[in-house]
Protein backbone atom coordinates (compact mmCIF):
# COMPACT_ATOMS: atom_id res chain seq x y z
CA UNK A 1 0.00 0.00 0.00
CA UNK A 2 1.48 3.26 -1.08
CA UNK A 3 2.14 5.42 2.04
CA UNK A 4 -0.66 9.10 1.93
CA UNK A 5 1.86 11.95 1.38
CA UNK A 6 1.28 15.49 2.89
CA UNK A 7 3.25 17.97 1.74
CA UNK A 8 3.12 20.49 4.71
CA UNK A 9 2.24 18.90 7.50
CA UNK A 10 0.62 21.76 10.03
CA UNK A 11 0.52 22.01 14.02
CA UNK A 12 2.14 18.52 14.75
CA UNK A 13 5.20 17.29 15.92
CA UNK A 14 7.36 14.29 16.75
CA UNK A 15 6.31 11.87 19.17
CA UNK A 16 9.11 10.27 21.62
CA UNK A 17 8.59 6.89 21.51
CA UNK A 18 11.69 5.29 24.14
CA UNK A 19 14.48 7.01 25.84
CA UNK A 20 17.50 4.79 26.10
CA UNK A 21 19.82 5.11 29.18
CA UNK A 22 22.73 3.26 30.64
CA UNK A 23 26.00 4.98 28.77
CA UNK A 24 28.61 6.69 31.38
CA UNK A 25 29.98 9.33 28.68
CA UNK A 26 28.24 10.94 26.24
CA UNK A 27 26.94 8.91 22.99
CA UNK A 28 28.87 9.45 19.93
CA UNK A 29 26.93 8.11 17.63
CA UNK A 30 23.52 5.86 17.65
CA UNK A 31 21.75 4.04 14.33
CA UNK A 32 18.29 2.16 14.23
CA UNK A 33 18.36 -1.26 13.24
CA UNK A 34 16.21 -1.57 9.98
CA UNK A 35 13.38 -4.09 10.09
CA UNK A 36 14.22 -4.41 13.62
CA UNK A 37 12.68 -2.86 17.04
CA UNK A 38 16.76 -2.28 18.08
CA UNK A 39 19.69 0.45 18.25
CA UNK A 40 23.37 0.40 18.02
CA UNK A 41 25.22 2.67 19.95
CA UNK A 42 28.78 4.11 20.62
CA UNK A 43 29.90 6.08 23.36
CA UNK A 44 33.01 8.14 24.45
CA UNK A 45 32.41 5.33 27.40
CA UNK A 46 34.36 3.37 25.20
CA UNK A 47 31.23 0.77 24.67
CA UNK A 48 29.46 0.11 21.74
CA UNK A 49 25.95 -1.52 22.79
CA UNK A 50 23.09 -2.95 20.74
CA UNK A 51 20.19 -2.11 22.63
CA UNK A 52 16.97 -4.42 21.88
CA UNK A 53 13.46 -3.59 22.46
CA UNK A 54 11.73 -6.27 24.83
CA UNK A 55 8.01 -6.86 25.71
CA UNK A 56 8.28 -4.47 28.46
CA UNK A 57 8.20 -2.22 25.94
CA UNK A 58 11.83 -1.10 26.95
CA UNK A 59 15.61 -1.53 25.51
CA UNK A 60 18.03 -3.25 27.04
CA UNK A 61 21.50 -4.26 26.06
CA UNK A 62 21.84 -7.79 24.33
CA UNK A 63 25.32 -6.68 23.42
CA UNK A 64 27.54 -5.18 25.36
CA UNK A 65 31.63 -4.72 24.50
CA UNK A 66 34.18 -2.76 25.78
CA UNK A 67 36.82 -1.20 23.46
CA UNK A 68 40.60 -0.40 24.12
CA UNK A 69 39.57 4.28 23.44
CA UNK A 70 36.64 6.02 23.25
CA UNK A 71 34.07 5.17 20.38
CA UNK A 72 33.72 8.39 18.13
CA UNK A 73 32.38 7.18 14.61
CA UNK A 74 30.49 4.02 13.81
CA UNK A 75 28.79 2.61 10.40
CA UNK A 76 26.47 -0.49 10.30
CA UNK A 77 25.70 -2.34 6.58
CA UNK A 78 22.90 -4.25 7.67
CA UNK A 79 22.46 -6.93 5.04
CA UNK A 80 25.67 -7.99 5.95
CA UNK A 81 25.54 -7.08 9.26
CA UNK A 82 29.15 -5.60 9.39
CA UNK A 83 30.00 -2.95 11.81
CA UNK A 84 33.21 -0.59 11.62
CA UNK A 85 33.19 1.69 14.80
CA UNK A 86 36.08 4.61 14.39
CA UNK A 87 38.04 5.13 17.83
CA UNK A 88 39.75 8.69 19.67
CA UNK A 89 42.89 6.70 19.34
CA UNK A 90 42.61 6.73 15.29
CA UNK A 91 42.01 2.80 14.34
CA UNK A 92 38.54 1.50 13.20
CA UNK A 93 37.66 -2.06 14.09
CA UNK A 94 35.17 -3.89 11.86
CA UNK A 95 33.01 -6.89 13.92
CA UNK A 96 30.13 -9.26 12.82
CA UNK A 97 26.88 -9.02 14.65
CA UNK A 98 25.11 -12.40 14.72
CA UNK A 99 21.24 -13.00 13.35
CA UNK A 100 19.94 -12.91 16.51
CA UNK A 101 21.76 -9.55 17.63
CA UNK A 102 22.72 -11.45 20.59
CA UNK A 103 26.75 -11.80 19.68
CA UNK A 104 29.51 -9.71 18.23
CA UNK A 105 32.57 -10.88 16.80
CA UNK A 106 35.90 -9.07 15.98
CA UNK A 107 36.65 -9.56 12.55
CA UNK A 108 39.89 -6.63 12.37
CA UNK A 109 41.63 -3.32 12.88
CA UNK A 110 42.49 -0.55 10.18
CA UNK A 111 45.03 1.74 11.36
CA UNK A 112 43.19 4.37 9.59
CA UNK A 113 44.42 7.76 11.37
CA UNK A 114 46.61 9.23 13.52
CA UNK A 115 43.99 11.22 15.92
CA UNK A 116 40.21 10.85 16.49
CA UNK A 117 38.64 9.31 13.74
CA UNK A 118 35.22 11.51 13.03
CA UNK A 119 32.99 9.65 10.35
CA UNK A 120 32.94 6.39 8.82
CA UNK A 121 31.29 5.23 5.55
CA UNK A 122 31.58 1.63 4.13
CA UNK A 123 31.09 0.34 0.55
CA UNK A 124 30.26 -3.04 -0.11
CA UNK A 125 31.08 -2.90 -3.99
CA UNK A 126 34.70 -1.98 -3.85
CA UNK A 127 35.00 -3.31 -0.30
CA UNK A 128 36.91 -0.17 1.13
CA UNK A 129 36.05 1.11 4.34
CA UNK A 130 36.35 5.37 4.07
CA UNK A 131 36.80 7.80 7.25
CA UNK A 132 37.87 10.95 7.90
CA UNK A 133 39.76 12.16 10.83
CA UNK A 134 41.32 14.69 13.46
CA UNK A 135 44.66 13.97 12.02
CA UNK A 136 43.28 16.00 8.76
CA UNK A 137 43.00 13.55 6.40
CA UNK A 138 40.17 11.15 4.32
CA UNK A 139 41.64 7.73 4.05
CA UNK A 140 40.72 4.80 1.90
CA UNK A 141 41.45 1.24 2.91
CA UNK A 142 40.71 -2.26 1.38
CA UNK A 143 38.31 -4.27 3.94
CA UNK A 144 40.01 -7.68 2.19
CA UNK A 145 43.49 -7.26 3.10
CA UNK A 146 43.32 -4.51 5.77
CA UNK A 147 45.73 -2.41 3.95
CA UNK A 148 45.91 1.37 3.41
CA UNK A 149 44.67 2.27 -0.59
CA UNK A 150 44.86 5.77 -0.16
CA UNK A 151 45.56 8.95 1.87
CA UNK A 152 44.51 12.55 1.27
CA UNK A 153 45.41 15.70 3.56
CA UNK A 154 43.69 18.65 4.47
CA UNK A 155 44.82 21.72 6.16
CA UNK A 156 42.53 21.56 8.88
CA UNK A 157 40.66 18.63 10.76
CA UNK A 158 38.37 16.70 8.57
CA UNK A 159 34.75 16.53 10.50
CA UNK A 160 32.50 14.66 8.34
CA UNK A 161 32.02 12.49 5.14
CA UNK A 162 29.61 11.53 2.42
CA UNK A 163 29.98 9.10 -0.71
CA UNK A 164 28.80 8.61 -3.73
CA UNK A 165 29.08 4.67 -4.28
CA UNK A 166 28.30 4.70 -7.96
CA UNK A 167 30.48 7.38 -9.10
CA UNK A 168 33.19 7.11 -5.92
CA UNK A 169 32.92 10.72 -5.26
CA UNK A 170 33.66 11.58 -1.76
CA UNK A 171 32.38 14.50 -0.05
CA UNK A 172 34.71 15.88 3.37
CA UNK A 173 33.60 18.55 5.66
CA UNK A 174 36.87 20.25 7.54
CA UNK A 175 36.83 22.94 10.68
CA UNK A 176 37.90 25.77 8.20
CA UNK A 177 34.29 25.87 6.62
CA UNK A 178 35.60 24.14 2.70
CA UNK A 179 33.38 21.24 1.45
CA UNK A 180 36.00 19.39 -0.59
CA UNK A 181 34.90 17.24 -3.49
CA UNK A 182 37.27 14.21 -4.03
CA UNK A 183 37.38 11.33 -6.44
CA UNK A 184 38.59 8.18 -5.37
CA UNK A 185 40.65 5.95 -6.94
CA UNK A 186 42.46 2.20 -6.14
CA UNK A 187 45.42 4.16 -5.05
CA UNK A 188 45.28 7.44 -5.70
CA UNK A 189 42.58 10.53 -5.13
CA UNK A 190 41.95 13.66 -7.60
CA UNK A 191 40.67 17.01 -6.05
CA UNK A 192 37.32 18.00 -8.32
CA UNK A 193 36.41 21.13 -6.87
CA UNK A 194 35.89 22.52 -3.48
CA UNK A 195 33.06 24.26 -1.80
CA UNK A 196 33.29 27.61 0.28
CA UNK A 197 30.11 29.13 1.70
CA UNK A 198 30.15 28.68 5.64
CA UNK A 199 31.36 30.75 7.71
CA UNK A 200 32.01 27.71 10.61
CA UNK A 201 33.31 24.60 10.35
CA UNK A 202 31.49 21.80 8.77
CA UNK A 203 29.33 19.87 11.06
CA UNK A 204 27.32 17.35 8.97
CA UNK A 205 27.02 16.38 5.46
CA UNK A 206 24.06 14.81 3.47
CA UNK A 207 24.32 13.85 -0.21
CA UNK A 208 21.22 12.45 -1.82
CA UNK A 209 22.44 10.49 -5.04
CA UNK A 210 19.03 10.84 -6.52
CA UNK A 211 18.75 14.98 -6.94
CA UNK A 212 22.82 14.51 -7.11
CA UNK A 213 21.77 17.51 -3.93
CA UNK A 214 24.35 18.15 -1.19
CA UNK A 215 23.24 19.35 1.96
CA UNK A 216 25.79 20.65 4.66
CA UNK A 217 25.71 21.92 8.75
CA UNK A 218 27.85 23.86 10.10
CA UNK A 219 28.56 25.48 13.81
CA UNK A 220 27.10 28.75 11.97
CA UNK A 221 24.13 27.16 12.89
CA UNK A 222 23.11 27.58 8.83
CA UNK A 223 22.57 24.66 6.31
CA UNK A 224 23.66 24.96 2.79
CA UNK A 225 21.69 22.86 -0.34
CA UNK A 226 24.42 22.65 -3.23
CA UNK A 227 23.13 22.08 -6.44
CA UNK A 228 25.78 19.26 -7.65
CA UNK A 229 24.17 17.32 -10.16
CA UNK A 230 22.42 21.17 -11.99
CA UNK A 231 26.47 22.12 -12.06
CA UNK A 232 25.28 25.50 -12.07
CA UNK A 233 26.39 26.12 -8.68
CA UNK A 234 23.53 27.04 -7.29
CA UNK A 235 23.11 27.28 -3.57
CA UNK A 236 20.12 27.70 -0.85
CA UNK A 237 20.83 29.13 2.23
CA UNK A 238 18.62 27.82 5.36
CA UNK A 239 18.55 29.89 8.71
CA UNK A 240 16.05 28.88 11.20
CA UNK A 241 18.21 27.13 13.84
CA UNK A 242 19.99 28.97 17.11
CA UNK A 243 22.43 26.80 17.90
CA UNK A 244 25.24 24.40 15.14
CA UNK A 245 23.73 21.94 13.22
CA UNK A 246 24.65 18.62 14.16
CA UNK A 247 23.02 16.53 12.20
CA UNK A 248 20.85 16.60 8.67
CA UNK A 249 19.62 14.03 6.57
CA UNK A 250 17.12 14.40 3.39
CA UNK A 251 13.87 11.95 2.38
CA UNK A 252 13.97 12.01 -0.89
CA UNK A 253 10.46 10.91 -1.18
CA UNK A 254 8.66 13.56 -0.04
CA UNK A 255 11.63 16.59 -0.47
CA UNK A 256 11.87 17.64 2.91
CA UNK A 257 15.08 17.94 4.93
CA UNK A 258 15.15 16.89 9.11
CA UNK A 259 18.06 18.74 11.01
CA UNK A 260 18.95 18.86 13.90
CA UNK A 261 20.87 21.71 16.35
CA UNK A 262 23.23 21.43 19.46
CA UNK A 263 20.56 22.70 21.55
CA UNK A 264 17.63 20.28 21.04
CA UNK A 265 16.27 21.87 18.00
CA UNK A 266 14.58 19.41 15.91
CA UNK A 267 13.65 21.19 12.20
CA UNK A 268 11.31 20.16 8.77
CA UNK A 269 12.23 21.91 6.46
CA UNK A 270 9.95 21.73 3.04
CA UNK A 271 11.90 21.70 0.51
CA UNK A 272 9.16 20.95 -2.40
CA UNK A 273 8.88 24.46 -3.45
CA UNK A 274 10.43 26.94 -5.57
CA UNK A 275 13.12 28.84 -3.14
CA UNK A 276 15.35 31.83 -3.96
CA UNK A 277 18.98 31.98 -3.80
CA UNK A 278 20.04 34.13 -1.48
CA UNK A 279 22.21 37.56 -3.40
CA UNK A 280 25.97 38.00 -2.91
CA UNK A 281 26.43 40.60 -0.87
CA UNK A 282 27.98 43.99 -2.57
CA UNK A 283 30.74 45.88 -1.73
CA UNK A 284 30.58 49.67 -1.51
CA UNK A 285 32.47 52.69 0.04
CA UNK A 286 28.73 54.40 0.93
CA UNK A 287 25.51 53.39 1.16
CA UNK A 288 23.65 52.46 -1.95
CA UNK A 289 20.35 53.70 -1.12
CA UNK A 290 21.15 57.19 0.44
CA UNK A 291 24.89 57.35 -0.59
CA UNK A 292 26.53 58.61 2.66
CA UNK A 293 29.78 57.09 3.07
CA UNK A 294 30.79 54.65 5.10
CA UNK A 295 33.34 55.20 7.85
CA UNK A 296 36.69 53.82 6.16
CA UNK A 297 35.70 56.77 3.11
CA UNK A 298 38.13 59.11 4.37
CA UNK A 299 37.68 61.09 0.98
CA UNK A 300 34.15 61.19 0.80
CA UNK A 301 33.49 62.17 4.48
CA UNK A 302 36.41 65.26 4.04
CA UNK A 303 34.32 66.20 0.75
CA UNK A 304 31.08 65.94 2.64
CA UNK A 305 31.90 67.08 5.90
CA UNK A 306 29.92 63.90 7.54
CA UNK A 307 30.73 61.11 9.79
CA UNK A 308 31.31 57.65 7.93
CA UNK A 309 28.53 55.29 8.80
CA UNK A 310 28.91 51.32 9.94
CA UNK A 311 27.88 49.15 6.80
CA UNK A 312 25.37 46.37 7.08
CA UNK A 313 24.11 44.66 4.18
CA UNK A 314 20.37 43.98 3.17
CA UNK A 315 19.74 40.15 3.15
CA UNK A 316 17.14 40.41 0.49
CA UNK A 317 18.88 42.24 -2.14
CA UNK A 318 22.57 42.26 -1.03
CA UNK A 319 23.01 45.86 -1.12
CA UNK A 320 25.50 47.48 0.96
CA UNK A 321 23.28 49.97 3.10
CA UNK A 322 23.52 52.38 6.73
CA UNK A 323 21.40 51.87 9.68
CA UNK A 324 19.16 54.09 8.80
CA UNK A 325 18.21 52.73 5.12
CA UNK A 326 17.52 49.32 7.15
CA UNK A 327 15.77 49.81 10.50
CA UNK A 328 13.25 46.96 9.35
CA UNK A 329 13.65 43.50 10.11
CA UNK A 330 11.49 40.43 8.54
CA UNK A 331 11.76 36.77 8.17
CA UNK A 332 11.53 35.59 4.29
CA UNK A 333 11.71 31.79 4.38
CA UNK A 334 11.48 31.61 0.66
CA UNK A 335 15.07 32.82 0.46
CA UNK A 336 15.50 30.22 4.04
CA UNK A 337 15.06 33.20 6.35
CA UNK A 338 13.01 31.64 8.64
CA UNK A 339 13.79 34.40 11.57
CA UNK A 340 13.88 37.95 11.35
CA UNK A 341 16.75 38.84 9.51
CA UNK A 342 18.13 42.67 8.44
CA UNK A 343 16.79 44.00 5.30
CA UNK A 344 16.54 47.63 3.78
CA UNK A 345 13.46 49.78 4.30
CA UNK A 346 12.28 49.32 0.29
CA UNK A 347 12.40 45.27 0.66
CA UNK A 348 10.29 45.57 3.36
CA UNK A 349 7.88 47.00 1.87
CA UNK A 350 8.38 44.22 -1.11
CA UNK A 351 7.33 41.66 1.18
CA UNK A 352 4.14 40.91 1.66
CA UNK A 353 2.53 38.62 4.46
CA UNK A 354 1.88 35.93 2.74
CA UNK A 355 5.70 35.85 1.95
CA UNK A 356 6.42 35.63 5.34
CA UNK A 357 4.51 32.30 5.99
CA UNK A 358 7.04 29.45 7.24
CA UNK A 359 8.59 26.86 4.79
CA UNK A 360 9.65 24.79 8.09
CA UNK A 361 8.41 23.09 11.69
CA UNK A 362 10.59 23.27 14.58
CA UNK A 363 10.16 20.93 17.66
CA UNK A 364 11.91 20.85 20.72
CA UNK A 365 14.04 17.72 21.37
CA UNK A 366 14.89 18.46 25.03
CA UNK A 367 17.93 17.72 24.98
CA UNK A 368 21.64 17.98 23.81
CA UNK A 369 21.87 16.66 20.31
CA UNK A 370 24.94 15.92 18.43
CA UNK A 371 24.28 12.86 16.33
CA UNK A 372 20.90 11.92 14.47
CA UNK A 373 20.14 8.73 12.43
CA UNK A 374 16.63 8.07 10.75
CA UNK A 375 15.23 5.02 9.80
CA UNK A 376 13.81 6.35 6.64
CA UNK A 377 11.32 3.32 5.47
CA UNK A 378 9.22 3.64 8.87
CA UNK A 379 9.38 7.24 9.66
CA UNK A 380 11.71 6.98 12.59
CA UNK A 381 14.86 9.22 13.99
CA UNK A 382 17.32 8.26 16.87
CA UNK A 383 19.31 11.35 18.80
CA UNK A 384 22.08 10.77 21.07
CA UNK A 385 24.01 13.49 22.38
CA UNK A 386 26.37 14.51 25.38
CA UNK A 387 23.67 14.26 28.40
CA UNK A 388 24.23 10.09 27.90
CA UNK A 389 20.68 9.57 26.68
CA UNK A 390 19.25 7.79 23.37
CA UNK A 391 16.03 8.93 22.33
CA UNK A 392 13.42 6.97 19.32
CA UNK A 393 11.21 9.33 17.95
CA UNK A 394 8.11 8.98 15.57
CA UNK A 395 8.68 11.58 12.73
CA UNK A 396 5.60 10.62 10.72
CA UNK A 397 3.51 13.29 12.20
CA UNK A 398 5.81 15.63 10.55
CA UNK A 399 7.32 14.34 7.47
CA UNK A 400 4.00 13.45 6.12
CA UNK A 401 3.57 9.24 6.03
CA UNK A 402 1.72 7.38 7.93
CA UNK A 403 3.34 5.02 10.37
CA UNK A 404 0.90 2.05 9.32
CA UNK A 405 1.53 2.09 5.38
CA UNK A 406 5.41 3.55 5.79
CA UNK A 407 6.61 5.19 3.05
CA UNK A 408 6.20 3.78 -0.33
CA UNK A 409 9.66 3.51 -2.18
């Protein structure tokens, strides 16, 4: 049965179905078993736990194994139930969870970095197990032999990944703000292009092979949608969260985007419309609207006889404009402004209040988030963050399925 699709879901929210607890440390990183009432967790408590759901109604830990450092990245391929779980100390160690979820076994190590490792991503095709870590670097290795394929360096820490397992693209986040496009090869990489629009480092990554869309978080608590695939470089800008994003991920199905903030904040963002690209802003030595200089116009203020003004910039039209040509401030989520943002006095009056009408939900997670997982196919999401607790939430309230049909694929 195909799965009854609402576009904009209105005045719902997600419902917290379980709240896992046991971890000493916070939890790194936690993923939802598919077709399975269980999660998989990693903590900084150096355990990495599969927690299953039992008629009680509660989780409880069927597995339950103690590594040498703290657990800081993990991936899980389910149909081959292979887990590689990156470490503070730099190696990733690959195990095999049994059918019944009831036993792990230690299959090997990868002495993939030299420093934390910080995401993990695993491709079953070409059997090579990609991560990126603290030692600044994306490294390739061969899940056969254990060997290193590849290394590539960055000039600052590397914070998150993404691949593309058809083409063998790899996208890496780094702490300077640059989205770095790589190609991979047996033994070698090639630099394709790299991305600059944050102005923090890079958080989380998303790329949807589908669209050929890139979505990126960063600790400027903005998200970024990079037209890829288009190659016209196009970019949307999306403001709406106080705090970094942590944490994104896209359904495809029905084109909205789920992120997730540092401080709890738990956002839908409907992406199924026509949005604007927000303008470059413009450089100018006095105000383009009234044209009284700004205060580094020595010339200009001598001429005038006037005190340079402070220059702000109009987030509508990208002008370069005073105080005074911008005491108005209005939210425009069509260009992803979904709080009040500066703009001058004449695109105020441009917008009307219709155009101020939200493109996004936001929902309270209560507490810290800095890792979110969703099980796509039934509408769930698992959060883990720094306060030690797990927490299962329902999503189909808000990204418009029904929990009883699922999503249709």
């Amino acid at each position: 049965m195909a799965a009854e699709i609402h576009s904009r879901p209105q005045s719902r929210r997600p419902v917290l179905l379980s709240k896992v607890e046991g971890h000493q440390d916070a939890v790194s990183a936690a993923l939802l078993i598919p077709k399975e009432d269980g999660v998989i967790t990693a903590g900084e408590d150096r355990t990495i736990r599969v927690w299953l759901k039992r008629d009680s109604g509660q989780y409880w830990p069927s597995i339950y194994h103690t590594m040498s450092s703290p657990c800081s990245a993990m991936a899980y391929h389910h149909d081959s139930r292979r887990i590689f779980v990156g470490q503070d100390n730099g190696a990733i160690m690959e195990f095999h969870i049994s059918e019944d979820f009831n036993k792990m076994n230690f299959v090997k190590t990868y002495p993939a970095h030299q420093n934390r490792v910080s995401a993990i991503t695993f491709c079953l095709a070409s059997e090579w197990v990609i991560s990126t870590g603290h030692d600044k670097c994306v490294s390739w290795m061969c899940t056969r032999s254990g060997s290193m394929l590849g290394r590539h360096y960055f000039t600052s820490w590397a914070s998150c990944l993404q691949y593309d397992h058809e083409t063998q693209h790899a996208f890496v986040g780094d702490y300077s703000g640059q989205i770095t496009l790589l190609k991979l090869e047996q033994n070698t990489c090639s630099v394709i292009t790299t991305l600059k629009g944050h102005e923090g480092s890079i958080t989380s990554l998303w790329w949807d092979p589908v669209q050929r869309l890139l979505f990126s978080g960063a600790s400027d608590h903005s998200i970024i949608m990079w037209d890829i695939g288009g190659r016209k470089g196009r970019t949307l800008l999306l403001q709406g969260h106080h705090d970094k994003v942590q944490a994104i991920c896209y359904i495809q199905l029905t084109r909205q985007l789920v992120s997730c903030s540092a401080d709890g904040g738990i956002a839908v963002w409907n992406m199924d419309i026509s949005r604007e690209e927000a303008p470059q802003w413009l450089e100018s030595d006095s105000c383009q609207k009234c044209e009284q200089p700004f205060f580094w116009n020595i010339k200009q203020m001598w001429d005038t006889k006037t005190i340079g003004l402070r220059q702000h910039h109009c987030r509508k039209c990208g002008q370069a404009v005073c105080g005074k040509c911008s005491t108005k401030r209005s939210s425009y989520p069509i260009m992803g402004f979904e709080f009040q943002v500066r703009v001058c006095d004449s695109c105020f009056e441009s917008i009307k209040d219709e155009d101020r009408t939200s493109l996004a939900t936001f929902h309270e997670g209560k507490h810290n988030i800095s890792h979110m997982s969703m099980d796509i196919s039934r509408g769930l999401m698992v959060t883990c963050g720094s306060d030690r607790i797990v927490k299962i939430w329902d999503m189909t309230p808000v990204v418009g399925c029904s929990l009883a049909t699922g999503f249709s694929s």
